[in-house]
Protein backbone atom coordinates (compact mmCIF):
# COMPACT_ATOMS: atom_id res chain seq x y z
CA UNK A 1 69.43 107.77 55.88
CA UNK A 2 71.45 106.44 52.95
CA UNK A 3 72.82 102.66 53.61
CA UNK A 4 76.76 102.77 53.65
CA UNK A 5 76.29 100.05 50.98
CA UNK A 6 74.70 102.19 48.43
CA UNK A 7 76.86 105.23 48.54
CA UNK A 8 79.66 105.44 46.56
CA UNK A 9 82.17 106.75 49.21
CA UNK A 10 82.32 106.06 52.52
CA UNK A 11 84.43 107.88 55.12
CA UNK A 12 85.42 107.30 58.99
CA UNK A 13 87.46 108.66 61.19
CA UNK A 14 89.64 106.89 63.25
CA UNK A 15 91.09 109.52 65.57
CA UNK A 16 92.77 112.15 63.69
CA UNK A 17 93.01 109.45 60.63
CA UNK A 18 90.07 110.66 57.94
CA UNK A 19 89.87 107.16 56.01
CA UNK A 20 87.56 107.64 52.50
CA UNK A 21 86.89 104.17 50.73
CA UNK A 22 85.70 104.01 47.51
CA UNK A 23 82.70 101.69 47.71
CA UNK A 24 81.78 100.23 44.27
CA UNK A 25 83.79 96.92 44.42
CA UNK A 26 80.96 95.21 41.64
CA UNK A 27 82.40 97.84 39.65
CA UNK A 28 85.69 97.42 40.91
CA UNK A 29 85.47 100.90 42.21
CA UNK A 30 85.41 102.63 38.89
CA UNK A 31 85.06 106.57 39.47
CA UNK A 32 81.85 107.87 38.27
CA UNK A 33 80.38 111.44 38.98
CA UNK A 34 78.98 110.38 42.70
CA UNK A 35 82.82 108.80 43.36
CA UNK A 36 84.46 111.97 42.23
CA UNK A 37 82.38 114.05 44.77
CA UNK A 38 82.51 111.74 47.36
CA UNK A 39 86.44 111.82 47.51
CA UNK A 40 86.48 115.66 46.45
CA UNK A 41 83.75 116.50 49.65
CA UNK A 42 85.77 114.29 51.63
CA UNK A 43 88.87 115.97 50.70
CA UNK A 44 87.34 119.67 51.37
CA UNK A 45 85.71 118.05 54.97
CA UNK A 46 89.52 116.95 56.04
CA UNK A 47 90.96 120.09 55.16
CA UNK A 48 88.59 122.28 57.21
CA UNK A 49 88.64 120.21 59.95
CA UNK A 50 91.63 120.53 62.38
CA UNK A 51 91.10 117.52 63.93
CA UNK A 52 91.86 115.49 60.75
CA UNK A 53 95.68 115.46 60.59
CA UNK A 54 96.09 112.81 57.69
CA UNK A 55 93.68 110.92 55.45
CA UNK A 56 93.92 107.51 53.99
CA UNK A 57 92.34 106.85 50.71
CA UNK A 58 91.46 103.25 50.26
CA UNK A 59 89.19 101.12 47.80
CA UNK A 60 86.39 98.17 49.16
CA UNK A 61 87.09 94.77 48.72
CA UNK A 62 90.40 93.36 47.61
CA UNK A 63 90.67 93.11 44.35
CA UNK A 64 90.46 96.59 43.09
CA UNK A 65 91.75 99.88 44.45
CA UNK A 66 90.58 101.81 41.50
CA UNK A 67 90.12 100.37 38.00
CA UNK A 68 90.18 104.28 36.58
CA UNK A 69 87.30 105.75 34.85
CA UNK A 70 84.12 103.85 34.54
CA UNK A 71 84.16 102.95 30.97
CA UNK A 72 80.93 101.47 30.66
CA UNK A 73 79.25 104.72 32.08
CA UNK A 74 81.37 106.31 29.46
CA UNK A 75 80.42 104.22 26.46
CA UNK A 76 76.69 104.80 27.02
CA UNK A 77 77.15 109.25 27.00
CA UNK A 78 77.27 109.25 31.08
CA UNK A 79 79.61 111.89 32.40
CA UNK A 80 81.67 110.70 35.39
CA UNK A 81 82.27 114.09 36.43
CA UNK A 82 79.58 116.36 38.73
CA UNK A 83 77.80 119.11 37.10
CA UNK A 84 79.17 121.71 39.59
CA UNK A 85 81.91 123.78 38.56
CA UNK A 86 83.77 124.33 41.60
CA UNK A 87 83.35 120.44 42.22
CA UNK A 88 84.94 119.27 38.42
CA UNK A 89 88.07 121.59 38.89
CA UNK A 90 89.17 118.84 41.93
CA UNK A 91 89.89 116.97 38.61
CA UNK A 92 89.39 113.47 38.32
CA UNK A 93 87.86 111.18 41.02
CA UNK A 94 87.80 114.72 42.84
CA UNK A 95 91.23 114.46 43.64
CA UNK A 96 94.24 114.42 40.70
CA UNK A 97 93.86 118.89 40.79
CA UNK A 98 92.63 119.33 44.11
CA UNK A 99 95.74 118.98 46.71
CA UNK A 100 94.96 119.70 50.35
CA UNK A 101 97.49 120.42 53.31
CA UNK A 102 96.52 117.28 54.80
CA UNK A 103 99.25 114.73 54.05
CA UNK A 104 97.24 111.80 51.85
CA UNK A 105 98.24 108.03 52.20
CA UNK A 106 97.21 105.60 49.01
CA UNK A 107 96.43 102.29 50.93
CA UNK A 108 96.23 100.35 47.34
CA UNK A 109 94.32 97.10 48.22
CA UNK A 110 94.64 95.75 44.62
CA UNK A 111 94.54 96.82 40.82
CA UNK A 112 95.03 100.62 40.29
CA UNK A 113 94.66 100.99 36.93
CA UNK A 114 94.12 104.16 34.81
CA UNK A 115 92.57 106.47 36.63
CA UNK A 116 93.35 104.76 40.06
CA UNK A 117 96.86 104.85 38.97
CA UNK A 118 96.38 108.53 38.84
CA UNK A 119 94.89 108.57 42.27
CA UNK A 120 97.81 106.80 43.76
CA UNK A 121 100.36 109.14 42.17
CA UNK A 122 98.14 112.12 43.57
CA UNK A 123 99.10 110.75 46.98
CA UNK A 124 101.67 111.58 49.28
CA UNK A 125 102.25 108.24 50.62
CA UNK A 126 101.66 104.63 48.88
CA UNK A 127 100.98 101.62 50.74
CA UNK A 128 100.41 98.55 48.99
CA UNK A 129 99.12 95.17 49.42
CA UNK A 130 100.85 92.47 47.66
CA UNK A 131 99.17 91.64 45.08
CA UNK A 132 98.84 95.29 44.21
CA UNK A 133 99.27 96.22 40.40
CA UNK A 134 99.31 99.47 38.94
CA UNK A 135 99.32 100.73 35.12
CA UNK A 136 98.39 103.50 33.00
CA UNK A 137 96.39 101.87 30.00
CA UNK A 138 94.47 104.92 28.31
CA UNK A 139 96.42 104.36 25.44
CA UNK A 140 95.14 100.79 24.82
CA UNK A 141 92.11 102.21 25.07
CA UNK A 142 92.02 105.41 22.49
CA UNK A 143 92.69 108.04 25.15
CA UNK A 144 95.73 109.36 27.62
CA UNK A 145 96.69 109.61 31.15
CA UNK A 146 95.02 112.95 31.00
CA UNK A 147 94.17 113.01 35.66
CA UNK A 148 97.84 113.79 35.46
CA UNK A 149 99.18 110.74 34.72
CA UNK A 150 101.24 111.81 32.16
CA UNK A 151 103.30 114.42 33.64
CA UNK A 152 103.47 112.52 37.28
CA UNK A 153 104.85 109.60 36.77
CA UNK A 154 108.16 110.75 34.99
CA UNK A 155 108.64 112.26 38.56
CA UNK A 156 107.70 109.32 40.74
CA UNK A 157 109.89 106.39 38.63
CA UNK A 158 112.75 106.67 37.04
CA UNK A 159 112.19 108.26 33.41
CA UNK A 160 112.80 105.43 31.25
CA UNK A 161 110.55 103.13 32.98
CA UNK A 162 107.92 105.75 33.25
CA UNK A 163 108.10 105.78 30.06
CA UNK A 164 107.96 102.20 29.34
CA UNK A 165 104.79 101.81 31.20
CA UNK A 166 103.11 105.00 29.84
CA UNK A 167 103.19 104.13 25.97
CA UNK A 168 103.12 100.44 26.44
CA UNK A 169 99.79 100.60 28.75
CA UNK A 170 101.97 97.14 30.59
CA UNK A 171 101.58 97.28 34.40
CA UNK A 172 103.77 96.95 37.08
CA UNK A 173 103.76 94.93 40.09
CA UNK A 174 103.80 96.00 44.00
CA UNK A 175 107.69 95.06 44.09
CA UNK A 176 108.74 96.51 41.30
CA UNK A 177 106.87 99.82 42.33
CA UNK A 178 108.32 99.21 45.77
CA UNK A 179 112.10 99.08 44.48
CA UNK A 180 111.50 102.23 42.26
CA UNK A 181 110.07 104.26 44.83
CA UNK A 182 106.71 104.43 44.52
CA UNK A 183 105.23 102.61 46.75
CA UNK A 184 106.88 103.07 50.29
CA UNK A 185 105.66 99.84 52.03
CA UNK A 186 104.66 96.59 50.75
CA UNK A 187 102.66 94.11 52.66
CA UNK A 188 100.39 91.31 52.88
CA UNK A 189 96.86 92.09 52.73
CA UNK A 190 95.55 91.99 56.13
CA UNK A 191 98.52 94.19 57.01
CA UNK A 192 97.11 97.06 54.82
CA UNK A 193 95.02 99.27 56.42
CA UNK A 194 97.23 98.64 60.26
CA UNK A 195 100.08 99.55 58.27
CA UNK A 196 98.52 102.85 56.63
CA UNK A 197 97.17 103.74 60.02
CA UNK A 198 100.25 103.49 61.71
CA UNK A 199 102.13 105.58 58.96
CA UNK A 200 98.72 108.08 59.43
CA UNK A 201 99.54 108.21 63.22
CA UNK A 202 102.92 108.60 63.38
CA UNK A 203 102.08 111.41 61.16
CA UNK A 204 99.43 112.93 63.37
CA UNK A 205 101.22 112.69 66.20
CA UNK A 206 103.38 115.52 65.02
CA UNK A 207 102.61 119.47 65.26
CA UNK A 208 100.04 119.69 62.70
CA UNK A 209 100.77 122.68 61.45
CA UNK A 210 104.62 122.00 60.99
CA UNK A 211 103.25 118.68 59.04
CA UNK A 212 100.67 120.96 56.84
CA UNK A 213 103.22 123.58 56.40
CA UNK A 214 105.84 121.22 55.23
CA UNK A 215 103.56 119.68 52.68
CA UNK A 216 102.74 123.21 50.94
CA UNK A 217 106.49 123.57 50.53
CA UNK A 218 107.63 120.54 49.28
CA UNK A 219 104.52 120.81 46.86
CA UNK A 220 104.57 124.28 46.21
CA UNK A 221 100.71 124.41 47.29
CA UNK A 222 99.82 127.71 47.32
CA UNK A 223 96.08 128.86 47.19
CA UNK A 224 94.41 125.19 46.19
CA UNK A 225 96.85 124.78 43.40
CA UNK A 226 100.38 123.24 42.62
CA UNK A 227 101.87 126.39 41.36
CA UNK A 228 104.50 124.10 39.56
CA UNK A 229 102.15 122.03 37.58
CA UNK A 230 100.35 125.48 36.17
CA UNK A 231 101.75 124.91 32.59
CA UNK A 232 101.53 121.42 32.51
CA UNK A 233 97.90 121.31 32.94
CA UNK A 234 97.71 123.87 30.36
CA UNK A 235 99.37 121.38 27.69
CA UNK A 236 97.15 118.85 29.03
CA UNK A 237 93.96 120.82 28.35
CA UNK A 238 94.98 121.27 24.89
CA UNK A 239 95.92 117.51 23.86
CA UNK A 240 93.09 116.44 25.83
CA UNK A 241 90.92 118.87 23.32
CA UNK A 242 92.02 117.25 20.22
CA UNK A 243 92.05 113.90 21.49
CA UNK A 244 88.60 113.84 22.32
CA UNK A 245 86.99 114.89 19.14
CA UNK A 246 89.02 111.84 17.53
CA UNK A 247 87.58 108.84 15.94
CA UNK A 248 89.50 106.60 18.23
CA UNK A 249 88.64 108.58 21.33
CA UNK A 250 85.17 107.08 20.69
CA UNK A 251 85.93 103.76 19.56
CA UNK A 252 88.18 102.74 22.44
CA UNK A 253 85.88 102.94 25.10
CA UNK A 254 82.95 101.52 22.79
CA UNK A 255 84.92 98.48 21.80
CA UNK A 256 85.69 97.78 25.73
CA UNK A 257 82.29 97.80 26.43
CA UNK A 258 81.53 95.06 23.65
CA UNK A 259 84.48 93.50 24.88
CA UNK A 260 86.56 93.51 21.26
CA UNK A 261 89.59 94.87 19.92
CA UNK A 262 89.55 98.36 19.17
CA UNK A 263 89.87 99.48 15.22
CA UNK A 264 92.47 102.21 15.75
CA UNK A 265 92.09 104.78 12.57
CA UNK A 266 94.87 107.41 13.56
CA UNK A 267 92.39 109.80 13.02
């Protein structure tokens, strides 16, 4: 048997409550391949089962929800994503293009950043601690919020902040995603995970099916897929495409893990 402290996910149920951590806090819970099939499996696991009514996504420790993509396994030719097919079209961290019936609750115990970010706006609910933070920095970094970033959070905060944040790489704080909507509760840390379960039970305690049914409508989930989002991931295949074969698609994540500033070359 596998020690809980050497996998990269860990799940538990508490009740109806599915709770997946991501368990990499030296890494600051960077998603590599064995992250993104953790969540994804735990994901497909909660879906089947219909004694799982919500889930709560969480990261260990309490400094880091999700930094994003492990750069460092980038920089040395690692892919964070599984080899199996059916296990890479979740998306990233098994999770941004992979929406269940389940409702999902973000219980954001620190930095989500990048990726995480992504993770968080993938979720149906956010609860964060305090000293929560949450930013979408590809582009300091020679690359874009390709997990969906991009397109979500013009939805989830107003469009001019969104926008701010997006080409700026800045973050935002726990309050100020609080007052624009994005998070739904904000509390101290020890309050994190009681708060998310009570949300997740107040939730479960409902007709599950009513609760699952409701979701796929005001998501437009039909057959695995956000039917809504179709041509936006579309678009986002095709910048993604030219962006990687770029100059500074390689020297951003190699300059991060020699800790320097990037040479940008616009080409």
């Amino acid at each position: 048997m596998v020690d809980d402290r050497q996998r990269a996910v860990v799940t538990q149920r508490h009740g109806h409550i599915l709770i997946v951590t991501i368990n990499r806090e030296g890494a600051r819970n960077a998603v590599n391949a064995a992250v993104h099939s953790g969540i994804g499996n735990a994901l497909e696991e909660a879906e089947a089962d219909p004694e799982v009514r919500a889930v709560i996504i969480t990261g260990a420790g309490d400094r880091s929800f999700c930094a994003g993509a492990d750069l460092v396994a980038i920089s040395r030719g690692e892919a964070i994503e599984p080899p199996d097919e059916v296990q890479r079209k979740w998306g990233f961290g098994g999770f941004a293009s992979h929406p269940i019936s389940k409702p999902v609750i973000a219980a954001v115990n620190g930095c989500a950043f990048g990726g995480g970010c992504e993770l968080a706006l993938a979720a149906d609910i956010v609860v964060a601690a305090e000293h929560a933070s949450f930013a979408l920095p590809e582009v300091k970094v020679g690359l874009f919020a390709a997990a969906a970033g991009t397109f979500r959070i013009v939805r989830q905060l107003p469009h001019k902040i969104a926008m701010e944040h997006l080409l700026t790489g800045e973050p935002f704080d726990a309050a100020t995603a609080y007052r624009y909507g994005f998070a739904n509760r904000v509390v101290p840390l020890p309050e994190l995970m009681p708060t998310a379960l009570a949300l997740a039970e107040k939730i479960a305690a409902n007709a599950p099916l009513s609760v699952q049914g409701s979701k796929r409508m005001a998501l437009g989930i039909r057959d695995g897929a956000v039917r809504s989002d179709a041509s936006a991931w579309e678009q986002n295949a095709l910048e993604l495409g030219l962006l990687v074969r770029s100059e500074d698609a390689r020297e951003g994540p190699r300059a991060f893990a020699e800790k320097r500033q990037p040479i940008w070359k616009a080409r």
